[in-house]
Protein backbone atom coordinates (compact mmCIF):
# COMPACT_ATOMS: atom_id res chain seq x y z
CA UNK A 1 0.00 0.00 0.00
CA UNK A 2 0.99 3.42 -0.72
CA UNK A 3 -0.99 5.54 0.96
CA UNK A 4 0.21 7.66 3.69
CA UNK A 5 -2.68 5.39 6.23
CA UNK A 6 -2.50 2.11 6.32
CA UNK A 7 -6.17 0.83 6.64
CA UNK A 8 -5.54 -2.68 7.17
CA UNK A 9 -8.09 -3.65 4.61
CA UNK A 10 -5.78 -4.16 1.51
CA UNK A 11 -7.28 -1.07 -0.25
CA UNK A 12 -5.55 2.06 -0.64
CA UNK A 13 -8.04 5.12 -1.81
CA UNK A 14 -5.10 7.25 -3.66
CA UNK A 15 -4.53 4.14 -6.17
CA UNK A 16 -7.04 4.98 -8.88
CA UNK A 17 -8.17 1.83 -9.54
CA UNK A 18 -8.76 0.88 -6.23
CA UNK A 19 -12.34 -0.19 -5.44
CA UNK A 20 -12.52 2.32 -2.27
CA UNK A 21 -11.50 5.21 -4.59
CA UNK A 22 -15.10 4.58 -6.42
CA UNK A 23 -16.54 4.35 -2.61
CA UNK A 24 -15.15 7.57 -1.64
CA UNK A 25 -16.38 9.56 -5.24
CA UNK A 26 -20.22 8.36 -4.67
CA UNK A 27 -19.75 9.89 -0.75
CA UNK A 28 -19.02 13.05 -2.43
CA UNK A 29 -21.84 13.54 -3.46
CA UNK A 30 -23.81 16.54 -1.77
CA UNK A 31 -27.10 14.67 -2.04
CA UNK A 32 -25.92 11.06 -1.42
CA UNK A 33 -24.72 12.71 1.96
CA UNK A 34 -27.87 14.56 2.79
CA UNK A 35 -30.08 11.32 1.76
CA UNK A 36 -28.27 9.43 4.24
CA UNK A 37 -27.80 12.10 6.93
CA UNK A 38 -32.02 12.33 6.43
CA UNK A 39 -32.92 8.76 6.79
CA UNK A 40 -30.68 8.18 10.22
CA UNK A 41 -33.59 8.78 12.34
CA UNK A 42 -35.95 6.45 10.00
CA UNK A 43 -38.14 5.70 6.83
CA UNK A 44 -39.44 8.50 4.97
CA UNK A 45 -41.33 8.37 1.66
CA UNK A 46 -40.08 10.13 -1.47
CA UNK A 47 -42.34 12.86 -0.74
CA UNK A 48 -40.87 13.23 2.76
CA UNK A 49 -37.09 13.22 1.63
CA UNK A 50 -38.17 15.62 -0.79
CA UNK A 51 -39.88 18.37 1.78
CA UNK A 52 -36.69 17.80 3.61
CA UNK A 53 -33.46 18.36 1.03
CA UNK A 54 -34.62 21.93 -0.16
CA UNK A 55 -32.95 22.10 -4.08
CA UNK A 56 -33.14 18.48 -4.72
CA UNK A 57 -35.07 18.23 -8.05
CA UNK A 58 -37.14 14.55 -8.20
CA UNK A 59 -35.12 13.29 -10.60
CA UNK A 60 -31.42 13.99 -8.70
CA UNK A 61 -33.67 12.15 -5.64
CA UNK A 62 -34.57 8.99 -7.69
CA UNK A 63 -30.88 9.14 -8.86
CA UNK A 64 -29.27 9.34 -5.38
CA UNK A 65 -31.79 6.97 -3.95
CA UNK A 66 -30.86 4.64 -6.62
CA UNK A 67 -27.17 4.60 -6.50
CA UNK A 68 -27.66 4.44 -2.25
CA UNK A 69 -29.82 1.07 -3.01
CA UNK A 70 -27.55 -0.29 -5.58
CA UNK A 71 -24.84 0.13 -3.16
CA UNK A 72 -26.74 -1.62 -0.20
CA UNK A 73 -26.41 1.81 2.18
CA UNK A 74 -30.34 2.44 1.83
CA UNK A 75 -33.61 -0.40 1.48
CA UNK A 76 -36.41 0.36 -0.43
CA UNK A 77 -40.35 -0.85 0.81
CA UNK A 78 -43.38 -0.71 -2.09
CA UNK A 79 -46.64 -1.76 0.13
CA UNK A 80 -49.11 -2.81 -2.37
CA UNK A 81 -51.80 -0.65 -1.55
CA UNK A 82 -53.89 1.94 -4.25
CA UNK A 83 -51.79 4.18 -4.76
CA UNK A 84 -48.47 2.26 -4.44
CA UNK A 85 -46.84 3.65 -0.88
CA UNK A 86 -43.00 3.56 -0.82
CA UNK A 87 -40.44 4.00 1.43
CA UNK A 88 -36.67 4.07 2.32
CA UNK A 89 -34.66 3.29 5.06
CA UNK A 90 -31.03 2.59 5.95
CA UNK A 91 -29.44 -1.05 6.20
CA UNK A 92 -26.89 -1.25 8.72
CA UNK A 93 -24.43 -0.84 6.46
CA UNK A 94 -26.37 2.47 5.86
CA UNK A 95 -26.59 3.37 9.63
CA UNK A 96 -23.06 3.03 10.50
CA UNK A 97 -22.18 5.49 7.66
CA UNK A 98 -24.76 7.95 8.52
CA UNK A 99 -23.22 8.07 11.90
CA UNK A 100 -19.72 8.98 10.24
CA UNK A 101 -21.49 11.59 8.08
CA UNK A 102 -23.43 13.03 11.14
CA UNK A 103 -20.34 13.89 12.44
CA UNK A 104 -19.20 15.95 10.00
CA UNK A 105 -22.46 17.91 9.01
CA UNK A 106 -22.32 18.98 12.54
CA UNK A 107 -18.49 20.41 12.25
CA UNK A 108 -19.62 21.87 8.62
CA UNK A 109 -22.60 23.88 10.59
CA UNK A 110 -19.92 24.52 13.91
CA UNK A 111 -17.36 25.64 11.20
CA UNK A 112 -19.73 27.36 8.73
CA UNK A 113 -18.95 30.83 9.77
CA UNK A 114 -15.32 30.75 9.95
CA UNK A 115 -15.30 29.08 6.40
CA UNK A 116 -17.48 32.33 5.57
CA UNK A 117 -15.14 34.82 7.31
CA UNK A 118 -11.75 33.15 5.52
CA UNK A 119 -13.59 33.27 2.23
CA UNK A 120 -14.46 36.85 2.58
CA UNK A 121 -10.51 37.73 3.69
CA UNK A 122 -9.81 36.34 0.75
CA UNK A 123 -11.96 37.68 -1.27
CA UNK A 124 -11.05 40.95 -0.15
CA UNK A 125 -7.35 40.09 -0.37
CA UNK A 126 -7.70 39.20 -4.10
CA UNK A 127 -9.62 42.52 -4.85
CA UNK A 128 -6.35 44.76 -2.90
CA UNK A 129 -4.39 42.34 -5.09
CA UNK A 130 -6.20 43.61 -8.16
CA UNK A 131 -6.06 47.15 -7.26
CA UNK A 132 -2.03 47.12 -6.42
């Protein structure tokens, strides 16, 4: 392994073609992370999720819920009643990710203003920069 942490797993995320690498580009997604940070505290229906990720359009929802149940992090429920009723929930595999990615949504909204106050020094810095 090359990377600078040895996991212990036999993966190393900096090789390219390493299968964690492919892991770590569907986390960044915005919405994959919100999805999952949503359903920690239990099922919602579409409908729900939607209400609660303000800017998600329903077809970047169907996407991310898709990719989340291909990749076993999220279960999907059709109830055969008129009209069909579905929902989503986390697997366990699901759960003990959204407790990783609780984590850090609550250091992004602890942190949130000083990110704002270092990108308007810099900001500002740039602009004397242009002036000079």
């Amino acid at each position: 392994m090359d990377s600078d942490d040895d996991c212990g797993f036999g993966y190393d995320a900096f090789r390219r073609t390493c299968p964690s690498h492919t892991v770590l580009e569907m986390l960044a997604s915005k919405w994959v992370y919100l999805v999952v940070c949503a359903l920690r505290k239990g099922r919602l229906r579409n409908g729900e999720l939607a209400r609660k990720l303000e800017g998600i359009t329903p077809k970047m929802l169907t996407q991310t819920l898709r990719v989340l149940e291909r990749d076993g992090l999220v279960r999907r429920e059709i109830f055969p009643v008129i009209p069909p009723r579905v929902e989503y929930e986390l697997t366990e595999l699901g759960q003990n990710l959204a407790g990783l990615l609780s984590q850090i949504r609550s250091w992004a909204e602890q942190h949130a203003p000083d990110i704002k106050d270092a990108r308007a020094r810099a900001i500002a810095e740039n602009e004397g920069d242009l002036a000079a």
